[in-house]
Protein backbone atom coordinates (compact mmCIF):
# COMPACT_ATOMS: atom_id res chain seq x y z
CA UNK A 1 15.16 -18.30 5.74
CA UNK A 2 16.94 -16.19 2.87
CA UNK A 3 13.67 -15.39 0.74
CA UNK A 4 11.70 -14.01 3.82
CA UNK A 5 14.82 -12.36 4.82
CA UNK A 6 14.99 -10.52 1.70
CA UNK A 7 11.57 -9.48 1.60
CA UNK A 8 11.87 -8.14 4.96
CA UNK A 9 14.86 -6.07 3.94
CA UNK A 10 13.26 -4.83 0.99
CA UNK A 11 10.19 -3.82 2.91
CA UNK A 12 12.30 -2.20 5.40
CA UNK A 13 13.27 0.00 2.87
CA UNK A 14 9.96 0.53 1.33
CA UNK A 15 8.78 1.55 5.19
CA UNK A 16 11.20 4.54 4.61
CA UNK A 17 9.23 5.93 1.48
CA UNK A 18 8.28 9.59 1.49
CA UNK A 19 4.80 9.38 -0.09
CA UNK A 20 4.20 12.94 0.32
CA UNK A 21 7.58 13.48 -2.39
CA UNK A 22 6.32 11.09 -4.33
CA UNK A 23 3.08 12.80 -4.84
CA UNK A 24 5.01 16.37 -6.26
CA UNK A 25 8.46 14.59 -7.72
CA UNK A 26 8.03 12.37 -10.51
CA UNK A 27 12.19 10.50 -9.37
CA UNK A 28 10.16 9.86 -6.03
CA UNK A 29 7.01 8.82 -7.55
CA UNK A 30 9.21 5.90 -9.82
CA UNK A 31 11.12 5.04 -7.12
CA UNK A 32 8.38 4.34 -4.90
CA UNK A 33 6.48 1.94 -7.76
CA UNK A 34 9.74 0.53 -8.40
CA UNK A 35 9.98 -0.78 -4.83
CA UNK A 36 6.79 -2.16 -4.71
CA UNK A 37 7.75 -4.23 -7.76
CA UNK A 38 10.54 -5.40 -5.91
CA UNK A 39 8.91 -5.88 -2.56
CA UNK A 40 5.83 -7.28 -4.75
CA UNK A 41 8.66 -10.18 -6.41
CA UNK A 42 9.51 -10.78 -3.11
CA UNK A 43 7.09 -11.09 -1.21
CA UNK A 44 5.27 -13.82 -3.34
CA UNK A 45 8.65 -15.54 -3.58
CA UNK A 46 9.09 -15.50 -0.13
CA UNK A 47 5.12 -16.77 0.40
CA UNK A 48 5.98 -19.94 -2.03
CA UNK A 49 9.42 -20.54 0.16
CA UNK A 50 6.99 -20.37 3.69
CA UNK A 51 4.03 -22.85 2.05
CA UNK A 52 6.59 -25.23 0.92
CA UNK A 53 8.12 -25.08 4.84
CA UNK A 54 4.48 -26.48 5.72
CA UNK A 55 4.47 -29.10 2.97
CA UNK A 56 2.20 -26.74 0.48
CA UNK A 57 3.17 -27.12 -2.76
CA UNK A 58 2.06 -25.50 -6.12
CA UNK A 59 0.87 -26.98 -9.23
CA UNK A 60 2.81 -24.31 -11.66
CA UNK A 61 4.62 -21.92 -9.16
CA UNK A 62 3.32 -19.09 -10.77
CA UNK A 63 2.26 -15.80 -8.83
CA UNK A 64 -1.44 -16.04 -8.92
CA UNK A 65 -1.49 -19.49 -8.06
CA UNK A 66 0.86 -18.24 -5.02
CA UNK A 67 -1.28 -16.07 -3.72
CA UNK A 68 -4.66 -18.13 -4.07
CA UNK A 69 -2.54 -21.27 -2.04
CA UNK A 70 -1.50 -18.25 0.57
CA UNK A 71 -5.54 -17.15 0.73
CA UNK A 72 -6.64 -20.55 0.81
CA UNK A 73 -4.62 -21.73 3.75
CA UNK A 74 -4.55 -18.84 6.05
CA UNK A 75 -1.30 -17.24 4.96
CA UNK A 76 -3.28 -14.49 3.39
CA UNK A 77 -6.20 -12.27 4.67
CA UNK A 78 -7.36 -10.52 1.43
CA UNK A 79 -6.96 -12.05 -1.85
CA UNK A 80 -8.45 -9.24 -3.51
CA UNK A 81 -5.57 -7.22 -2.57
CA UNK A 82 -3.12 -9.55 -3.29
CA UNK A 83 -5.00 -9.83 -6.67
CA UNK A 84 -4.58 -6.36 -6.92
CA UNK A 85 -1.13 -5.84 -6.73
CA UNK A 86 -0.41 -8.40 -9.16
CA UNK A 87 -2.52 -6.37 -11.79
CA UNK A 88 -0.80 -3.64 -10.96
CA UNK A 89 2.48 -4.96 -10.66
CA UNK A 90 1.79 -6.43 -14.08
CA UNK A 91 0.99 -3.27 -15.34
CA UNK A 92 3.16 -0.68 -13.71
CA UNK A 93 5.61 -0.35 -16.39
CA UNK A 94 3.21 0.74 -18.83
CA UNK A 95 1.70 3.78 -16.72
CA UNK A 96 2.75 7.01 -18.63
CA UNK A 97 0.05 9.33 -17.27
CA UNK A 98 0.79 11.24 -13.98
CA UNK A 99 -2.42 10.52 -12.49
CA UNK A 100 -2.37 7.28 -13.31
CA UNK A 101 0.45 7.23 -11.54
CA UNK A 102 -0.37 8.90 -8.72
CA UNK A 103 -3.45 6.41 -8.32
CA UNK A 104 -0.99 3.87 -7.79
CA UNK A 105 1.12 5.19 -5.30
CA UNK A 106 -1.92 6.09 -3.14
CA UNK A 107 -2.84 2.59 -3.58
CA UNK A 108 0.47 1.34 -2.65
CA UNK A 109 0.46 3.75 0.59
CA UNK A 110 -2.96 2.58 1.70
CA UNK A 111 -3.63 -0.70 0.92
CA UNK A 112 -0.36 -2.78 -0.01
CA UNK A 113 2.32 -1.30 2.76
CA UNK A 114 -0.44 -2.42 5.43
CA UNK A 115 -1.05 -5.93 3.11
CA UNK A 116 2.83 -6.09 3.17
CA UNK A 117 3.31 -5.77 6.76
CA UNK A 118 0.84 -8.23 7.29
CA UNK A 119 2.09 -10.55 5.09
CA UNK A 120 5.54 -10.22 7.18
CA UNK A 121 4.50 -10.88 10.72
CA UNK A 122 2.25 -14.08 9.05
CA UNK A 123 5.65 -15.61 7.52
CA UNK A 124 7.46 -14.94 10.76
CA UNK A 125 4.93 -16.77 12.44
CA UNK A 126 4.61 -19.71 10.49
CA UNK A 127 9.02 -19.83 9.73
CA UNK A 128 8.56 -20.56 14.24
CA UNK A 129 5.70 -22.84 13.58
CA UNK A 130 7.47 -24.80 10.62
CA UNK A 131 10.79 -24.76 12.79
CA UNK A 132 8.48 -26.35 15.94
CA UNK A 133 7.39 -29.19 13.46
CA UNK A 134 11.03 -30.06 12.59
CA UNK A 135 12.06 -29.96 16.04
């Protein structure tokens, strides 16, 4: 499936993040919020493709309604961190202070890589179980 392939290519790359850098280089510190953005985009995208595989279907298609469906059926283990990274993927493009910033990435290293990772074994798993159904 091309959507959960792309999120798992983008998270392989986010996996490679030096968050160490990022915490005394301001290019590395960008570079790592911009590719949770990305990752972020994707990985919700890639959540709406893997519900729809299981006949799960949203009302507006809309992030937050993403990620409730996700919570709501399994897909998902913490919808406040979900919740969270849509705030602050919402939000990242207005963060001008350097701790700010480095508040973010911190969060980013801590909780949403592991909520990431997570999210891709789930999708794997339910891509097999979809592809059993149709079988």
């Amino acid at each position: 499936m091309k959507k959960a392939d792309n999120y798992t290519s983008s998270l392989d790359v986010f996996r490679t993040a030096d968050f160490s850098e990022a915490q005394e280089n301001e290019i590395h510190r960008m570079g790592v919020i911009g590719q949770f953005n990305l990752t972020f985009e994707l990985a919700w995208k890639a959540l709406q493709a893997v519900l729809c595989l299981h006949g799960i279907q949203a009302d507006t298609g809309l992030p937050r309604e993403i990620l409730k469906l996700g919570y709501q059926t399994g897909f998902l283990q913490d919808a406040a961190v979900w919740l969270t990274m849509l705030r602050k993927r919402n939000t990242s493009i207005y963060i001008y202070d350097e701790d700010e910033a480095d508040e973010l990435v911190l969060m980013i290293r801590d909780s949403f890589l592991p909520a990431f990772s997570e999210l891709e074994a789930t999708l794997q798993e339910k891509i097999r179980e979809a592809d059993q159904l149709w079988d």
